[in-house]
C-alpha atoms as a PDB file:
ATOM      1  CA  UNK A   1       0.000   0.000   0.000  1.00  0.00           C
ATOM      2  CA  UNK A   2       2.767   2.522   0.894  1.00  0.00           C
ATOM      3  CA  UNK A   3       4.655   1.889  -2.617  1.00  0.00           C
ATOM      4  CA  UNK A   4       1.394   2.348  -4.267  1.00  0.00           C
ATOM      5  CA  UNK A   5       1.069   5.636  -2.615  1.00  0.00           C
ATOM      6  CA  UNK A   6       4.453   6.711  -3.081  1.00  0.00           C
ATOM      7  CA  UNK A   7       3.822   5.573  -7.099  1.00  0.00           C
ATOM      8  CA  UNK A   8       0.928   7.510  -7.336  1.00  0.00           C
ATOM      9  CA  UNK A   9       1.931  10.739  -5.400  1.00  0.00           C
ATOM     10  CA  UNK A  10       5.494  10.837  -7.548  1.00  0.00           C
ATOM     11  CA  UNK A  11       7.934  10.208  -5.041  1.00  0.00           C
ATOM     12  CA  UNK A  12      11.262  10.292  -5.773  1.00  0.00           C
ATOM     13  CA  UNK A  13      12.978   6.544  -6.030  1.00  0.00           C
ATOM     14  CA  UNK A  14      16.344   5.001  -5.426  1.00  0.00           C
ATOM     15  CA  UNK A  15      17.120   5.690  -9.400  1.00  0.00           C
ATOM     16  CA  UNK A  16      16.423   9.254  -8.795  1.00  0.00           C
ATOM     17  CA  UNK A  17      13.196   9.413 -10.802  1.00  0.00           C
ATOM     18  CA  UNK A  18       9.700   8.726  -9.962  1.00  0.00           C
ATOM     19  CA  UNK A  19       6.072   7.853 -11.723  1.00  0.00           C
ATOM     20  CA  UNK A  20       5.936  11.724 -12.481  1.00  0.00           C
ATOM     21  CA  UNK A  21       9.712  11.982 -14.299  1.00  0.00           C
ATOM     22  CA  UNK A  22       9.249  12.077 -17.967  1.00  0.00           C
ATOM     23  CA  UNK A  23      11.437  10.210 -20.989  1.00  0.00           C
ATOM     24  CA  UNK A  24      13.684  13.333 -21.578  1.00  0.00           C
ATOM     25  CA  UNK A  25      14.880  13.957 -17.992  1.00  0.00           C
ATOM     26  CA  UNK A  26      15.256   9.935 -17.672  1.00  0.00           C
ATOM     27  CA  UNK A  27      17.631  10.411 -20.580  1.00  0.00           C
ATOM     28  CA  UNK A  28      19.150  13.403 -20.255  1.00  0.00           C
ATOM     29  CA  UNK A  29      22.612  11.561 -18.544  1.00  0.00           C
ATOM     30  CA  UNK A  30      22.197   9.530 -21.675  1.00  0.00           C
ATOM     31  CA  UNK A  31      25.428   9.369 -23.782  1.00  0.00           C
ATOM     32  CA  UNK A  32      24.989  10.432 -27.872  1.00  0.00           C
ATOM     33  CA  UNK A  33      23.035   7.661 -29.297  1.00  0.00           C
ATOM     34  CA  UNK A  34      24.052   8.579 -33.067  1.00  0.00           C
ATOM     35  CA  UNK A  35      25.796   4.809 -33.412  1.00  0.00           C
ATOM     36  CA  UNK A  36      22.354   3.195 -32.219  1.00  0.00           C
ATOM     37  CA  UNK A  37      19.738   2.491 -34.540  1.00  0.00           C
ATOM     38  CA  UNK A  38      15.926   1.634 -33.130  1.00  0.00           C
ATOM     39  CA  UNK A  39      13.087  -0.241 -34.457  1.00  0.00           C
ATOM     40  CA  UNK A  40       9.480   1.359 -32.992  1.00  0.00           C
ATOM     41  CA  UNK A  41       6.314  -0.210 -33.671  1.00  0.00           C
ATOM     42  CA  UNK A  42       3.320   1.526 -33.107  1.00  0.00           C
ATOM     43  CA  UNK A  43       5.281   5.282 -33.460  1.00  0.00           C
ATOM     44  CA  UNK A  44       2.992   7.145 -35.477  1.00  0.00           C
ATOM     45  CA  UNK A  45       0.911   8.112 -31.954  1.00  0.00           C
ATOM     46  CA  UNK A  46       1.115   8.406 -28.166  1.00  0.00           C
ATOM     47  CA  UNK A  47       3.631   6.556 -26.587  1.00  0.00           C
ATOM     48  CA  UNK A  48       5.037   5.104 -29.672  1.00  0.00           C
ATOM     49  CA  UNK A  49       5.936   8.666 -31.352  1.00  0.00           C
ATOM     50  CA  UNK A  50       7.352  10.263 -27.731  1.00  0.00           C
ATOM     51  CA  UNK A  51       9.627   7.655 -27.455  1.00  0.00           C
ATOM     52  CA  UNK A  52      10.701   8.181 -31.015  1.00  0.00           C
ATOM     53  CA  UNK A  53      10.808  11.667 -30.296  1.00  0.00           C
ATOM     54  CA  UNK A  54      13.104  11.259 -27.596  1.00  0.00           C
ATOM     55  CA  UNK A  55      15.728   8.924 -28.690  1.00  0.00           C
ATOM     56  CA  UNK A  56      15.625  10.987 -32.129  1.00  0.00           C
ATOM     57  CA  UNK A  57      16.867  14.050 -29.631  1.00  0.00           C
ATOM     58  CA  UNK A  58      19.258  11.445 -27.952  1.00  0.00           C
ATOM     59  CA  UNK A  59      20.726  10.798 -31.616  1.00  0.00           C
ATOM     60  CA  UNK A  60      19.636   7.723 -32.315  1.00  0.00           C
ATOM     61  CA  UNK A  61      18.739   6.132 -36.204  1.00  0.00           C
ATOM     62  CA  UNK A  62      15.242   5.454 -36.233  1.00  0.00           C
ATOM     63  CA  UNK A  63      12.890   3.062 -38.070  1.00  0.00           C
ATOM     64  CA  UNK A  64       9.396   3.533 -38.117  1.00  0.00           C
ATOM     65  CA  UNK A  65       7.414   0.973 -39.260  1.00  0.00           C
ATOM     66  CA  UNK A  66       3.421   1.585 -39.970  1.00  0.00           C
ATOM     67  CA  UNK A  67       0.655   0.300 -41.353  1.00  0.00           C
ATOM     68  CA  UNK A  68      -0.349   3.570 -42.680  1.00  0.00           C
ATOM     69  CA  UNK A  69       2.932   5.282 -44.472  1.00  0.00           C
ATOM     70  CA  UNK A  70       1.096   8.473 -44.698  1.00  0.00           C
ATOM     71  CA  UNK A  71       0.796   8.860 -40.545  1.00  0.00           C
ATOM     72  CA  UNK A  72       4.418   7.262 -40.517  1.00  0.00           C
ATOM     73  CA  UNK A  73       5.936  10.280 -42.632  1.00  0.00           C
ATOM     74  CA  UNK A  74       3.754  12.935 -40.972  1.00  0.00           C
ATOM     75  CA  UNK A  75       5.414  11.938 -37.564  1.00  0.00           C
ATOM     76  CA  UNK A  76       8.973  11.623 -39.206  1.00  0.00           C
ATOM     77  CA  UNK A  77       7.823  15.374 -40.553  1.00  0.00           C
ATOM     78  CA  UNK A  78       7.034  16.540 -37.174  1.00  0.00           C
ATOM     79  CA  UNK A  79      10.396  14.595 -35.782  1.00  0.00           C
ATOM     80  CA  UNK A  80      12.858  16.549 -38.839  1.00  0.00           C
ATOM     81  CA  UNK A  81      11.836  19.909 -37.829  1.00  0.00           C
ATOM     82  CA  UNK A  82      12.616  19.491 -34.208  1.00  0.00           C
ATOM     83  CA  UNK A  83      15.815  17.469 -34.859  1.00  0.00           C
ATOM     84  CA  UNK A  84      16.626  18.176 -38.261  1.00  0.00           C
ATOM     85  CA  UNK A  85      19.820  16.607 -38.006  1.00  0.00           C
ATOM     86  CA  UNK A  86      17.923  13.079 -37.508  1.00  0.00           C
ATOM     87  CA  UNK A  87      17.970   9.871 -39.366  1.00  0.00           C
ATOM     88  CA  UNK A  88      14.045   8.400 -39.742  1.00  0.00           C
ATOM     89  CA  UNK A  89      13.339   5.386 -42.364  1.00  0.00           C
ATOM     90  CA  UNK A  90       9.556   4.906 -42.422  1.00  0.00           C
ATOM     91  CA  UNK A  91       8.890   1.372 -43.922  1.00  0.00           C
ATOM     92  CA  UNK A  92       5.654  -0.135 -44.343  1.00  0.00           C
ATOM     93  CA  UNK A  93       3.992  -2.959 -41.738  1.00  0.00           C
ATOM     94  CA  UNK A  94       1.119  -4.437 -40.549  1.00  0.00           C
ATOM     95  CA  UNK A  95       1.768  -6.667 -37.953  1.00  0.00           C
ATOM     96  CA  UNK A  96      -1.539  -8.420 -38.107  1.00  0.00           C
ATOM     97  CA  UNK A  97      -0.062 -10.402 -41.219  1.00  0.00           C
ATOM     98  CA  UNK A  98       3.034 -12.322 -40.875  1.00  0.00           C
ATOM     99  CA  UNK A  99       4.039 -12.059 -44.734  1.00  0.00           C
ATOM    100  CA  UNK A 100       3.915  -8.301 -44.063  1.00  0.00           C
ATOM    101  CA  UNK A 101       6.079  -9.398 -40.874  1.00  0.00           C
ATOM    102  CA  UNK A 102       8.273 -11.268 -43.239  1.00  0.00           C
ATOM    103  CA  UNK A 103       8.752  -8.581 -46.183  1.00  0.00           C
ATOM    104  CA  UNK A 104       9.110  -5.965 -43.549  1.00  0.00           C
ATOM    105  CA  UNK A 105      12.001  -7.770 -41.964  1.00  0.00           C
ATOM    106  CA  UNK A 106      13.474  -8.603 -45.379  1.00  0.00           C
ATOM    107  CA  UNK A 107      13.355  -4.968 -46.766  1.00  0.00           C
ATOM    108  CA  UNK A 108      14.984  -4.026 -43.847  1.00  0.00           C
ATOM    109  CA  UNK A 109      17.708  -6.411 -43.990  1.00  0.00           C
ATOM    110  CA  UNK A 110      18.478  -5.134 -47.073  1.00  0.00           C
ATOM    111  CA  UNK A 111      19.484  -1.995 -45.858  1.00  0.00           C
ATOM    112  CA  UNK A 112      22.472  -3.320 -44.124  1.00  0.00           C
ATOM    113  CA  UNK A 113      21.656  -1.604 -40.882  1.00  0.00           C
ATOM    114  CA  UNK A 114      22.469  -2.673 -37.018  1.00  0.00           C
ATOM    115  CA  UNK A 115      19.899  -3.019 -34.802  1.00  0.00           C
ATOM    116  CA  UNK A 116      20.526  -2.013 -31.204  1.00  0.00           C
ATOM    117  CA  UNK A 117      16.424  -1.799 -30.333  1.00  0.00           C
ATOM    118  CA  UNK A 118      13.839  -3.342 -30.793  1.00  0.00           C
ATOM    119  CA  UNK A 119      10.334  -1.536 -28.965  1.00  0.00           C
ATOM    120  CA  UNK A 120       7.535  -3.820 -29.681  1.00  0.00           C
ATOM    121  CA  UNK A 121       4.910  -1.222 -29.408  1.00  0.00           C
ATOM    122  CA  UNK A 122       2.300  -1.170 -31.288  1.00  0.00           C
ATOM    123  CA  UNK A 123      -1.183  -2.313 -29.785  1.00  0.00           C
ATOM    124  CA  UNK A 124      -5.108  -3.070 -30.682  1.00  0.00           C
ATOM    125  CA  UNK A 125      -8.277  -2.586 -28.388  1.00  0.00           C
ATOM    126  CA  UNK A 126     -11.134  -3.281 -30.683  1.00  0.00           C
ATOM    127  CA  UNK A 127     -14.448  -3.162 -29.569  1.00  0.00           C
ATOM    128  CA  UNK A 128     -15.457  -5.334 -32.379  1.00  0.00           C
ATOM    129  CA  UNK A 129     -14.545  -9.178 -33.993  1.00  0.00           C
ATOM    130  CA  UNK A 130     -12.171  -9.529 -36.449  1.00  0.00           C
ATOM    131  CA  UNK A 131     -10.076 -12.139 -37.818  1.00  0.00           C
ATOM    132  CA  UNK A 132      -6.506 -11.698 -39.650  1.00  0.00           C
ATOM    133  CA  UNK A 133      -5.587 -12.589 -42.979  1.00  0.00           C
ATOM    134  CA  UNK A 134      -3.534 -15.856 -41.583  1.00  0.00           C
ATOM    135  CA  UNK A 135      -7.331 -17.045 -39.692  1.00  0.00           C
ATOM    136  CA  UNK A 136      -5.887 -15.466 -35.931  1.00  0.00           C
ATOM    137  CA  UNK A 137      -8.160 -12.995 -33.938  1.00  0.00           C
ATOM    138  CA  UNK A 138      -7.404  -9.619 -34.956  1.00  0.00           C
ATOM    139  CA  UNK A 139      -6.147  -8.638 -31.134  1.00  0.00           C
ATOM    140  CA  UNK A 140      -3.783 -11.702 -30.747  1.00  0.00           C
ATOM    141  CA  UNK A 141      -2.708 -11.589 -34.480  1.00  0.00           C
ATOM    142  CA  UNK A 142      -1.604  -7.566 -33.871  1.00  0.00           C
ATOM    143  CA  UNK A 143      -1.091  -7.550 -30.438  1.00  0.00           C
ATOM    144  CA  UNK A 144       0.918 -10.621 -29.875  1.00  0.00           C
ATOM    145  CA  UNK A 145       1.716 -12.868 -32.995  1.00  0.00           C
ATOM    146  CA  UNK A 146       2.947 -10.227 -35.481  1.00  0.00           C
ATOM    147  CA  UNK A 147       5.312  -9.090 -32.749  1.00  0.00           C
ATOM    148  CA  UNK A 148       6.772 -12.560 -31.784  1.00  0.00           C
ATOM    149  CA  UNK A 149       7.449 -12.834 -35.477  1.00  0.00           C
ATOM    150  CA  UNK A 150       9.181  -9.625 -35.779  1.00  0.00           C
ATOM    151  CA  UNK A 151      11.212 -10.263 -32.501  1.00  0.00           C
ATOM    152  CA  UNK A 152      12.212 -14.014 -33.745  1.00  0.00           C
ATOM    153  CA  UNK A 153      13.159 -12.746 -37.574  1.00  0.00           C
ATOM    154  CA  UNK A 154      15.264  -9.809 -35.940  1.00  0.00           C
ATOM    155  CA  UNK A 155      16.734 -11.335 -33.151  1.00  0.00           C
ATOM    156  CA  UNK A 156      20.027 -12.932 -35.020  1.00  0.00           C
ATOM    157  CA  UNK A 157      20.809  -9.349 -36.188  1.00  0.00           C
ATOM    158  CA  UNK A 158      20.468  -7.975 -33.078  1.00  0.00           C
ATOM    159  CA  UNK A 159      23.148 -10.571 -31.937  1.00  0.00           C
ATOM    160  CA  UNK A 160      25.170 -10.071 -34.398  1.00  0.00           C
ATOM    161  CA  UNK A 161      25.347  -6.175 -33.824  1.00  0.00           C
ATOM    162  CA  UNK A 162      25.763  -6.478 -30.141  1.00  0.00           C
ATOM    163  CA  UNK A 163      28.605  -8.736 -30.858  1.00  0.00           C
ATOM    164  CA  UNK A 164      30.234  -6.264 -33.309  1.00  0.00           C
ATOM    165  CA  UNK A 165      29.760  -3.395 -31.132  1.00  0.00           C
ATOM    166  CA  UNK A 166      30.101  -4.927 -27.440  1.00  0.00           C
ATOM    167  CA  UNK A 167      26.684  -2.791 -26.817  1.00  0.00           C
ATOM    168  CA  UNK A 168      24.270  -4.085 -25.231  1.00  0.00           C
ATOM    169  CA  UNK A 169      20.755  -5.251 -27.638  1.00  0.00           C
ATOM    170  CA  UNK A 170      17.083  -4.243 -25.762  1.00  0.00           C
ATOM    171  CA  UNK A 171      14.486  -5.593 -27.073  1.00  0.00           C
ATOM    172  CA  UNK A 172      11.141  -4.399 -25.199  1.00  0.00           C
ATOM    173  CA  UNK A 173       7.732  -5.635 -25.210  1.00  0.00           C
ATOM    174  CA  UNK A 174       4.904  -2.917 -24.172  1.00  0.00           C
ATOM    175  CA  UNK A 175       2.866  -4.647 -22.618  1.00  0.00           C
ATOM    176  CA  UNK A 176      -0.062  -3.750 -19.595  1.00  0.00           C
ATOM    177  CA  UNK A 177      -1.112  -5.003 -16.292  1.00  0.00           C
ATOM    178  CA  UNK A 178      -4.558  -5.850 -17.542  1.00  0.00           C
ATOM    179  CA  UNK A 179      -2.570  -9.331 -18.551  1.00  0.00           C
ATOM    180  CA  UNK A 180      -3.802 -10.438 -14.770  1.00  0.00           C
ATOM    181  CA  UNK A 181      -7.319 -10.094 -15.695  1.00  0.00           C
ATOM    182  CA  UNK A 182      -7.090 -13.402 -18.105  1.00  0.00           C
ATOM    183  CA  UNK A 183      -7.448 -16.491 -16.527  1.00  0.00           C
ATOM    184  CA  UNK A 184      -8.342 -20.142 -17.412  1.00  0.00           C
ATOM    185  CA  UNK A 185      -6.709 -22.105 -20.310  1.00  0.00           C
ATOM    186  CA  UNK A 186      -5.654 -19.423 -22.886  1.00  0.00           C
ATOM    187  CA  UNK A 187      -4.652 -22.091 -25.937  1.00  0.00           C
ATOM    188  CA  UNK A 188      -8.702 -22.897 -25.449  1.00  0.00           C
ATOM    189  CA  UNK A 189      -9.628 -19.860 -25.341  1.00  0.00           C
ATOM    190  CA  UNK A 190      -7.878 -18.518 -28.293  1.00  0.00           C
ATOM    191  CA  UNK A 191      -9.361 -21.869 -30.398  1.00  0.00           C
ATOM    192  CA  UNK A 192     -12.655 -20.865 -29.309  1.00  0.00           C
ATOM    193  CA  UNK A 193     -12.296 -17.008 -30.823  1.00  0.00           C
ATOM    194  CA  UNK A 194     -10.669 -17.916 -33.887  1.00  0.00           C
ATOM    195  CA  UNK A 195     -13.527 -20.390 -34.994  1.00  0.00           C
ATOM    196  CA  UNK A 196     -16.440 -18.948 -33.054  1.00  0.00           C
ATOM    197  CA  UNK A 197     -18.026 -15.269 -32.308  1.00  0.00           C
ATOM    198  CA  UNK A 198     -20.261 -16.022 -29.570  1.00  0.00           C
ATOM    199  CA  UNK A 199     -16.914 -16.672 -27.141  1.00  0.00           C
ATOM    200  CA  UNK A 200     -15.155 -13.187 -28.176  1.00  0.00           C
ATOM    201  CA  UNK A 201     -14.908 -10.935 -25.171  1.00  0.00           C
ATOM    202  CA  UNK A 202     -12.740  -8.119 -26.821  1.00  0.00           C
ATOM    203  CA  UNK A 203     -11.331  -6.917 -22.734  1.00  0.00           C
ATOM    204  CA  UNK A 204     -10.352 -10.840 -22.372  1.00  0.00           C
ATOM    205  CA  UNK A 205      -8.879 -10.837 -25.847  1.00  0.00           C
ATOM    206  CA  UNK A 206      -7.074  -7.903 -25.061  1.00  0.00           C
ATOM    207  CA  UNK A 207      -5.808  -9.418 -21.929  1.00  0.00           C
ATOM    208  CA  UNK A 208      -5.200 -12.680 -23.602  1.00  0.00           C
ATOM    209  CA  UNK A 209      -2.651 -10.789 -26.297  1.00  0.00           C
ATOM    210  CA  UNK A 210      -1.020  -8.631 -23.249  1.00  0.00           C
ATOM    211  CA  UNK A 211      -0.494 -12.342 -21.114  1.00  0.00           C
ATOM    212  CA  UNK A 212       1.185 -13.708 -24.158  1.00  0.00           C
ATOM    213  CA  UNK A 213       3.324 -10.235 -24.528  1.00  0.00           C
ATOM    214  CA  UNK A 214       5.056 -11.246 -20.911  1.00  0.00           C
ATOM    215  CA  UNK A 215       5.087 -14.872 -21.745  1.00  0.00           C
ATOM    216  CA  UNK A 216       7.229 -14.300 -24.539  1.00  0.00           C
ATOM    217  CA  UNK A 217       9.829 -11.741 -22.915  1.00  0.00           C
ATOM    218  CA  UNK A 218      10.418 -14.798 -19.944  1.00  0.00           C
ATOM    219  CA  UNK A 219      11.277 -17.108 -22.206  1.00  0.00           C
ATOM    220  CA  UNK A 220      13.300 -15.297 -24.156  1.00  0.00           C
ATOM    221  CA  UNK A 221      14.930 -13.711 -21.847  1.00  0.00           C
ATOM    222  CA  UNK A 222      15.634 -17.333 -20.281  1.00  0.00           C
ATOM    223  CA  UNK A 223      16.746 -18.521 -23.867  1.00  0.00           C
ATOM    224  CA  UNK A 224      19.301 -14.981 -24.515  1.00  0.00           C
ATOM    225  CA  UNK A 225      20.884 -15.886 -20.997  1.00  0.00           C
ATOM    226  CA  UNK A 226      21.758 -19.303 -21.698  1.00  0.00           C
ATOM    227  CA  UNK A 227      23.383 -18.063 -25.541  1.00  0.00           C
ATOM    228  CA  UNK A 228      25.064 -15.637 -23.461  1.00  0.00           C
ATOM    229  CA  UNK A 229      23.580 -12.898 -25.570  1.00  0.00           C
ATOM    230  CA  UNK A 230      24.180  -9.682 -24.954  1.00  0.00           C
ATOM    231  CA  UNK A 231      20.782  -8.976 -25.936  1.00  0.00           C
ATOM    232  CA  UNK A 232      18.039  -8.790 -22.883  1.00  0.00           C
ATOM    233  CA  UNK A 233      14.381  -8.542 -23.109  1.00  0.00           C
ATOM    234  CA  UNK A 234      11.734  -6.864 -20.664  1.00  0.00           C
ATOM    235  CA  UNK A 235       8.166  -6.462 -20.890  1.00  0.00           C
ATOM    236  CA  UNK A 236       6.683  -2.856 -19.459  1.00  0.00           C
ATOM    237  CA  UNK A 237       3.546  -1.863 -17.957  1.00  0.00           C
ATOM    238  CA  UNK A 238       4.169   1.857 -18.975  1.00  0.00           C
ATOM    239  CA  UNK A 239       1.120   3.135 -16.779  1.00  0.00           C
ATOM    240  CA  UNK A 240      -2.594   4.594 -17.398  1.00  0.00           C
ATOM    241  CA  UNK A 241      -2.910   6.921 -20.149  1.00  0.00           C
ATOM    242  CA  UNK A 242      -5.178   7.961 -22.373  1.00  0.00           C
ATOM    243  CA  UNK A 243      -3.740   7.166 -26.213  1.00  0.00           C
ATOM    244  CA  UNK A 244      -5.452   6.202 -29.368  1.00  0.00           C
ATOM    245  CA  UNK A 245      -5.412   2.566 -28.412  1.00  0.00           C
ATOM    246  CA  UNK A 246      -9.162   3.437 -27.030  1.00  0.00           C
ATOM    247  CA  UNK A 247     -10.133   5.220 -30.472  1.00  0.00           C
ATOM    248  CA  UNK A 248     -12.453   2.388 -30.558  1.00  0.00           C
ATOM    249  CA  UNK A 249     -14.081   3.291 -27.366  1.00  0.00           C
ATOM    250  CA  UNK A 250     -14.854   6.687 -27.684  1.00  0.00           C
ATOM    251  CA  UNK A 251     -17.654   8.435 -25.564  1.00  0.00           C
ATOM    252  CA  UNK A 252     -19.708   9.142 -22.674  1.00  0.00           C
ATOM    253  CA  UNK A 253     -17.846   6.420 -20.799  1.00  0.00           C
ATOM    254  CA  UNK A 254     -14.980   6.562 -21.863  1.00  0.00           C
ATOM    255  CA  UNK A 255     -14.591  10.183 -21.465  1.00  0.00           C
ATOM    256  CA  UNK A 256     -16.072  10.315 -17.559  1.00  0.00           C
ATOM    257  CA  UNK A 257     -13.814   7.312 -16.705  1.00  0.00           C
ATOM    258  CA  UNK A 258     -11.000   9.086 -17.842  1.00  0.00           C
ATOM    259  CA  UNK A 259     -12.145  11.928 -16.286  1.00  0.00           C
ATOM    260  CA  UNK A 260     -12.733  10.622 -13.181  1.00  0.00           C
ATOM    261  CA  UNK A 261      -8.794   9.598 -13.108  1.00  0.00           C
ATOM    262  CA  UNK A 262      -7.524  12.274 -14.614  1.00  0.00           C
ATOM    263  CA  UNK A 263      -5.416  13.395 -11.601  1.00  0.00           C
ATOM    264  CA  UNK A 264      -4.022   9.414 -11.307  1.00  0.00           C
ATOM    265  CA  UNK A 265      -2.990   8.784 -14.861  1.00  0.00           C
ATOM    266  CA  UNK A 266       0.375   9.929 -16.617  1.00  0.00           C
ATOM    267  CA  UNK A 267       1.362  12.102 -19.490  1.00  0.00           C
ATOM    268  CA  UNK A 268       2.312  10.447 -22.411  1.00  0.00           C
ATOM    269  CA  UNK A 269       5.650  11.800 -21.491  1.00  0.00           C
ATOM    270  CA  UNK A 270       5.762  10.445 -18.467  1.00  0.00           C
ATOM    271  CA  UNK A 271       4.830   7.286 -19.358  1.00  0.00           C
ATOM    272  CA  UNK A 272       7.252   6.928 -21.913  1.00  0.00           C
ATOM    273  CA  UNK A 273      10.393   6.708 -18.779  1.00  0.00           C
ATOM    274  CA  UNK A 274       9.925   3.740 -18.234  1.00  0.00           C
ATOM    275  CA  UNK A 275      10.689   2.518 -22.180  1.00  0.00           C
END
């Protein structure tokens, strides 16, 4: 109870920062990142495009992939004229199908980049059912299954360029605490989705995609440590905050609830310390 307290009134922690510290002051001790290059998914809004705002201050070479290349090079756009000195290659994805997965990853290869980062960001709350293009729930497909693929296709060059480099790979998976609120047999559960409406419960989905998110960073975290990577993995719960992930719940609601929190949720900013 008294950590929770301390989290939520912004006290100061052993690292110096707190719940209230945003990206930029986390960073500020940060050396030059110009010989780092970072993937983001999911950077074309809220938490995504601050943390690609930030590293792009830091120095870093950034890759932004999207599903829509239009909202990719409007946030490069907005990026340039802050930092005009930064390096942005906006590529096109959509993680909810794995040959998109694949061609991304292959394009990108073909650029004969490093790869330092790797933010698994990107995320889907829909209100309503869909299915993916490869017969997976739209939520797991996005959330979860298009981001394992990434993160396996990647993972050898991120290796490699720790190797070369002696610095340390991070790969991070944004994920949420609401990956508690699934229970039962989740294999089952995901069978039943993908074949059947009636069973789709898009907050259990959601919770489903965000259990598997955490799932994955263990064991590869487990599997990096025994190759004696230098390459670790972490999933985050960045915090409450309002982003476009609830564009799909837009309302009465959803505006009072957020309301109603208003003075216990984070900045976008803030949330993005943590990351």
């Amino acid at each position: 109870m008294l950590e929770t307290i301390k989290y939520l009134i912004g006290a100061v922690g052993a690292s110096g920062f707190s719940s209230k510290s945003t990206a930029e002051q986390v960073t500020e001790a940060c050396p030059d990142l110009r010989s780092v290059t970072a993937i983001i998914t999911g950077a074309t809004s809220g938490i995504g495009a601050e943390t690609a705002r930030v590293l792009a201050k830091r120095g870093a070479r950034l890759v932004i992939p999207a599903r829509s290349v239009k909202a990719a090079e409007e946030t490069k756009s907005r990026i340039v004229t802050e930092f005009p000195d930064t390096e942005i290659l906006v590529m096109s994805l959509d993680l909810s199908s794995l040959n998109s997965v694949r061609s991304f990853v292959s394009q990108f290869e073909s650029l004969n980049l490093p790869l330092n980062l790797l933010i698994n960001n990107a995320g889907k709350f829909p209100n309503s059912y869909a299915i993916s293009e490869d017969g997976v729930e739209m939520t797991f497909a996005t959330n979860y299954l298009g981001h394992f693929l990434l993160t396996k296709l990647l993972l050898n060059k991120m290796i490699e360029t720790a190797k070369q480099t002696g610095y340390e790979g991070r790969i991070v998976n944004v994920s949420s605490s609401i990956h508690t609120w699934f229970s039962g047999d989740g294999i089952r559960y995901l069978e039943q989705i993908n074949t059947k409406r009636s069973y789709y419960d898009p907050t259990r989905a959601y919770a489903l995609s965000k259990l598997a998110n955490v799932l994955h960073a263990v064991e590869l975290a487990n599997r990096l440590k025994k190759m004696e990577a230098n390459v670790t993995v972490n999933c985050v719960h960045p915090g409450v905050v309002r982003t476009r992930l609830t564009r799909e719940r837009e309302g009465f609601i959803t505006d009072l609830v957020f309301f109603l929190a208003s003075k216990l949720l984070k900045s976008i900013p803030q949330v993005t310390n943590k990351l």
